[in-house]
PDB file of N, CA and C in Angstrom:
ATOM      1  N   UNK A   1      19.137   5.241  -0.984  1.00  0.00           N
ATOM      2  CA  UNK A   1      18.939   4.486  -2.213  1.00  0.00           C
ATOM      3  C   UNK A   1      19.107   3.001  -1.917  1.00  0.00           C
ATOM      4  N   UNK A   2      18.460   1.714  -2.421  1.00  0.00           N
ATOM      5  CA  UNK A   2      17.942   0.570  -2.029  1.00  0.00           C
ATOM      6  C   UNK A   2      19.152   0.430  -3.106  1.00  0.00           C
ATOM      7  N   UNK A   3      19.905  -0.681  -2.905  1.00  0.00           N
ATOM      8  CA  UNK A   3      20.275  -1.931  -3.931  1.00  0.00           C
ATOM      9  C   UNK A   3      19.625  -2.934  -4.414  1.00  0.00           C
ATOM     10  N   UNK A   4      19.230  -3.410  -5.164  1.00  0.00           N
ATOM     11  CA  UNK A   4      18.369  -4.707  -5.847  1.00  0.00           C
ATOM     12  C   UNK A   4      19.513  -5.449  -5.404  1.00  0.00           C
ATOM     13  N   UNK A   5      18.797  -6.916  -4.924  1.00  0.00           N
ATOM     14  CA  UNK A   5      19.451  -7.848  -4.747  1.00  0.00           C
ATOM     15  C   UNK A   5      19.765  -8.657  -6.528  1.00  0.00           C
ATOM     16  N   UNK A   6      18.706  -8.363  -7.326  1.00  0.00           N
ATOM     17  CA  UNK A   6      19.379  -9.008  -8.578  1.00  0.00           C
ATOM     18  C   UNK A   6      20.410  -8.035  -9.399  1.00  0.00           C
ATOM     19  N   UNK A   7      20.456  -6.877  -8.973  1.00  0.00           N
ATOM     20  CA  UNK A   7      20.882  -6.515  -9.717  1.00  0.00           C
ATOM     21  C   UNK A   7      23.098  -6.844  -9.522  1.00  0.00           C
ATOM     22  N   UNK A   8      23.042  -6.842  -7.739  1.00  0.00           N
ATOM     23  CA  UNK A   8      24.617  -7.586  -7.318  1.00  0.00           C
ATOM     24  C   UNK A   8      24.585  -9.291  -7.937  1.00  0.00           C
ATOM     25  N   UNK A   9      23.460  -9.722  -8.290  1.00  0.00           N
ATOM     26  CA  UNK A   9      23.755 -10.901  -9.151  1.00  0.00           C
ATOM     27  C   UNK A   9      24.644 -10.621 -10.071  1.00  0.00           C
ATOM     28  N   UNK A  10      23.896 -10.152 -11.255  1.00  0.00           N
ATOM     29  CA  UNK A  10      24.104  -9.546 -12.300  1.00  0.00           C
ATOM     30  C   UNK A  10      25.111  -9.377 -12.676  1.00  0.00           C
ATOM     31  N   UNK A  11      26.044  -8.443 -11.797  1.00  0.00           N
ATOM     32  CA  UNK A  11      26.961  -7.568 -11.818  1.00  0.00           C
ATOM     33  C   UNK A  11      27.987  -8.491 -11.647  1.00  0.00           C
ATOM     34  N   UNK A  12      28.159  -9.551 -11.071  1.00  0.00           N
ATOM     35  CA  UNK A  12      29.629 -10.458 -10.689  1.00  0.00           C
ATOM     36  C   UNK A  12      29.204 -11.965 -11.633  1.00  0.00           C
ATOM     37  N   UNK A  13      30.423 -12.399 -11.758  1.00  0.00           N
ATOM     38  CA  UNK A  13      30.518 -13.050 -12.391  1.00  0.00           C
ATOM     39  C   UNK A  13      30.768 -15.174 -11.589  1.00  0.00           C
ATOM     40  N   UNK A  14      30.506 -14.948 -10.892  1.00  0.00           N
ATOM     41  CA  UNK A  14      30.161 -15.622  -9.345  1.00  0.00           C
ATOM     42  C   UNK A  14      29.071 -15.803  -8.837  1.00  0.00           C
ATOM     43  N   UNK A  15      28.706 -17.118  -7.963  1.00  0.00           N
ATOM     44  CA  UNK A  15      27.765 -16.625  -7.563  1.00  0.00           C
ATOM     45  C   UNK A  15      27.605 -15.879  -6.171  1.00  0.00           C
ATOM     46  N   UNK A  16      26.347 -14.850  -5.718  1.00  0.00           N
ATOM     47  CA  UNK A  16      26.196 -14.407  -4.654  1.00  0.00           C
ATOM     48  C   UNK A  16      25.673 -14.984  -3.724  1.00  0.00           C
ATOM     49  N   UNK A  17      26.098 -15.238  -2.888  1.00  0.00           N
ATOM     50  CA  UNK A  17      25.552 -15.611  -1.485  1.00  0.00           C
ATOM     51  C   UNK A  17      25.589 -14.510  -0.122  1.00  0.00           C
ATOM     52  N   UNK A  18      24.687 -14.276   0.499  1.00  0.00           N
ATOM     53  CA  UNK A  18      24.155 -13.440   1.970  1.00  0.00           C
ATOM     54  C   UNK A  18      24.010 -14.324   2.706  1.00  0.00           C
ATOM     55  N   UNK A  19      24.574 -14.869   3.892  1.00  0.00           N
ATOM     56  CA  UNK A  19      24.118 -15.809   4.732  1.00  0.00           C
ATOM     57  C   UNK A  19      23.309 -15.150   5.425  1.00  0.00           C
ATOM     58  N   UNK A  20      24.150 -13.818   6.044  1.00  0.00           N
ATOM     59  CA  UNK A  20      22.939 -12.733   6.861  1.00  0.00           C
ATOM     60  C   UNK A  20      22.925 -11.516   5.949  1.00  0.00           C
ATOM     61  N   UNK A  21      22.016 -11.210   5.192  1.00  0.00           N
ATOM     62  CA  UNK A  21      21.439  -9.947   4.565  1.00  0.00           C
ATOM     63  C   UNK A  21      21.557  -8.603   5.515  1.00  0.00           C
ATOM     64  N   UNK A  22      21.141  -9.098   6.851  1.00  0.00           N
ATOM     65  CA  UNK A  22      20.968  -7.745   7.768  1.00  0.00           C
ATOM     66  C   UNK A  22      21.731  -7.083   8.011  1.00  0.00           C
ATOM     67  N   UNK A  23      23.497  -7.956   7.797  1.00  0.00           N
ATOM     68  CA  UNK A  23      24.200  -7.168   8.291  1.00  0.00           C
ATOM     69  C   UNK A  23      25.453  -6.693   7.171  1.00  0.00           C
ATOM     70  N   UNK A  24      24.940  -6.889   5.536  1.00  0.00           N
ATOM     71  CA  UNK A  24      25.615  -6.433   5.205  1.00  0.00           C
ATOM     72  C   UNK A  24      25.257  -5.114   4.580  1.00  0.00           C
ATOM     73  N   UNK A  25      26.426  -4.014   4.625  1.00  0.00           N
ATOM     74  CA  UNK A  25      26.139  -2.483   4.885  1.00  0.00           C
ATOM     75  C   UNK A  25      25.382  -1.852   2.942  1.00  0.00           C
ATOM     76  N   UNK A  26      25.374  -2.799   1.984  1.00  0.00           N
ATOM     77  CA  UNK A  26      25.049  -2.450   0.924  1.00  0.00           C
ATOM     78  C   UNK A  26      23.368  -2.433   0.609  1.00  0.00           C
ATOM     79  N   UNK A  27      23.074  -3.986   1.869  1.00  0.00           N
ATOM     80  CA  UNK A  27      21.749  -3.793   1.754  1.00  0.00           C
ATOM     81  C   UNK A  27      20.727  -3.199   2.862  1.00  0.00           C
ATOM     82  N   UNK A  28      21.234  -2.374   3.882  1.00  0.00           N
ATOM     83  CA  UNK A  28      20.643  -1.964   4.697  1.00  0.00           C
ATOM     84  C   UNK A  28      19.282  -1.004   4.713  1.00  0.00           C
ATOM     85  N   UNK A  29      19.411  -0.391   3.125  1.00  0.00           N
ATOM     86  CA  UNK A  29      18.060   0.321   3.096  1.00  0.00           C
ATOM     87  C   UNK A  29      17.176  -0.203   2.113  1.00  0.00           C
ATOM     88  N   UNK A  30      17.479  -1.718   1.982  1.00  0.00           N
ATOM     89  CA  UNK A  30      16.707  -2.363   0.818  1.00  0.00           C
ATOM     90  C   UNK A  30      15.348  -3.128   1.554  1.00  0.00           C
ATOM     91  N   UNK A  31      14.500  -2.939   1.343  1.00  0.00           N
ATOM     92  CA  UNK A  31      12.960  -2.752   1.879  1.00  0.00           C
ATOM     93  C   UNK A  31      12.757  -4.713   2.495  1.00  0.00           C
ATOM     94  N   UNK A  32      12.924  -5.742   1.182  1.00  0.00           N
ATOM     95  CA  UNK A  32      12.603  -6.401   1.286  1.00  0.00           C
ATOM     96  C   UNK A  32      14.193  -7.063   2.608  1.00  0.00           C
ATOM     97  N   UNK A  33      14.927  -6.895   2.798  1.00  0.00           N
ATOM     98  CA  UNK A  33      15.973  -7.161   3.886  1.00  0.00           C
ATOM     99  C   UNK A  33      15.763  -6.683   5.564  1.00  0.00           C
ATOM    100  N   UNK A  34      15.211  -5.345   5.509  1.00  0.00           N
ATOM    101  CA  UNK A  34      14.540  -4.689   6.613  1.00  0.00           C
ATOM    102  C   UNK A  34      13.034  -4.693   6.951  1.00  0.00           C
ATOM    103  N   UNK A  35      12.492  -4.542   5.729  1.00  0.00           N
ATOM    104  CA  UNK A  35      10.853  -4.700   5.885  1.00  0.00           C
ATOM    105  C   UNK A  35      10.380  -6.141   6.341  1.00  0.00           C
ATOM    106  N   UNK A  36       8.762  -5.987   6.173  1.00  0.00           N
ATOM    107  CA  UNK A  36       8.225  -7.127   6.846  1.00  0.00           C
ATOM    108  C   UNK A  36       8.296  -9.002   6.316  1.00  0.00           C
ATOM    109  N   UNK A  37       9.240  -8.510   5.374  1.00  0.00           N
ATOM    110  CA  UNK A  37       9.552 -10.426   4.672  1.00  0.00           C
ATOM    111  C   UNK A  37      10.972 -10.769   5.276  1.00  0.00           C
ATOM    112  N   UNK A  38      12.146  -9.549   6.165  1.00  0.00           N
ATOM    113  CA  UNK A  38      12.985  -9.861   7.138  1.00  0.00           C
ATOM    114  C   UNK A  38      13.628 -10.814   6.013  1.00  0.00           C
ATOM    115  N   UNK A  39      14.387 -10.628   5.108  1.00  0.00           N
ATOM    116  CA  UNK A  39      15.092 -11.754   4.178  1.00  0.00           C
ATOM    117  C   UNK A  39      16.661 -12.073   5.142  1.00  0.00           C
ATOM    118  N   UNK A  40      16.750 -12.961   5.179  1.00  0.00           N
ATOM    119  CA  UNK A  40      17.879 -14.065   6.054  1.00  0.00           C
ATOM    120  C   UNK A  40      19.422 -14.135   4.982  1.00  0.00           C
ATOM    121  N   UNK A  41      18.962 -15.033   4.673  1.00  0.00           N
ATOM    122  CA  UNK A  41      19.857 -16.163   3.549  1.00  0.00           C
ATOM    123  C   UNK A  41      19.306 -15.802   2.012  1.00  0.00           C
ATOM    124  N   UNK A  42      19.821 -15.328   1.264  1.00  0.00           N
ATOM    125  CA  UNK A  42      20.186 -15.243  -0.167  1.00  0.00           C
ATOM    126  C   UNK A  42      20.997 -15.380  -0.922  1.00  0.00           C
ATOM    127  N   UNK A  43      21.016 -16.144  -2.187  1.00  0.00           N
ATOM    128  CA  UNK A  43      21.886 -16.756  -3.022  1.00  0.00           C
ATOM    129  C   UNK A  43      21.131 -16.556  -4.568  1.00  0.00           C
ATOM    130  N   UNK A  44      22.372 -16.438  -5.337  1.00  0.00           N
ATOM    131  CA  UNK A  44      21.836 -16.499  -6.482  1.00  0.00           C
ATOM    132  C   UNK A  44      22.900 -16.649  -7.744  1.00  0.00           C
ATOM    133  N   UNK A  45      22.927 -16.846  -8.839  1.00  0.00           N
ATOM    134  CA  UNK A  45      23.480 -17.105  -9.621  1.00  0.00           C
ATOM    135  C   UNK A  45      23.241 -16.153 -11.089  1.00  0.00           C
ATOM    136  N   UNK A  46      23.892 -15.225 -11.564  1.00  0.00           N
ATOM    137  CA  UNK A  46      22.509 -14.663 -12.708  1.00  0.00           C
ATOM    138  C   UNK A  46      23.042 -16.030 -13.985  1.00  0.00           C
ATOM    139  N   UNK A  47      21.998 -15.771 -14.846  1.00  0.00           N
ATOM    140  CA  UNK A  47      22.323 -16.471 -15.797  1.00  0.00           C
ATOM    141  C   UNK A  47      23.420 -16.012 -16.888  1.00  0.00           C
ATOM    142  N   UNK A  48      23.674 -17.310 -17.918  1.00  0.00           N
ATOM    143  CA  UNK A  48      25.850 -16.652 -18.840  1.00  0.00           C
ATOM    144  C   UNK A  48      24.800 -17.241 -20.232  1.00  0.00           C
ATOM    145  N   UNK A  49      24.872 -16.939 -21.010  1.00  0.00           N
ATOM    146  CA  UNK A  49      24.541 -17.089 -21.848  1.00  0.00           C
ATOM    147  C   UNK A  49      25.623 -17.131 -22.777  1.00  0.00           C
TER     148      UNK A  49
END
């Protein structure tokens, strides 16, 4: 089962940062981290309304 990277936004109340995606063990079967776009560095913030 894949994790969405928005969805660990979402979920914390912080923001997320991945410096290396590859090697952390939550996103290892998430397509766009392993597949052919190889994602690096991710960050994100969800929005607070």
């Amino acid at each position: 089962m894949s994790v969405s990277l928005c969805s660990l936004a979402v979920l914390r109340n912080n923001v997320t940062v991945f410096e290396n995606a590859a090697v952390k063990p939550c996103l290892l079967a998430n397509p766009v981290v392993i597949g052919k776009f190889d994602l690096g560095f991710y960050g994100v913030s969800a929005p607070r309304f």
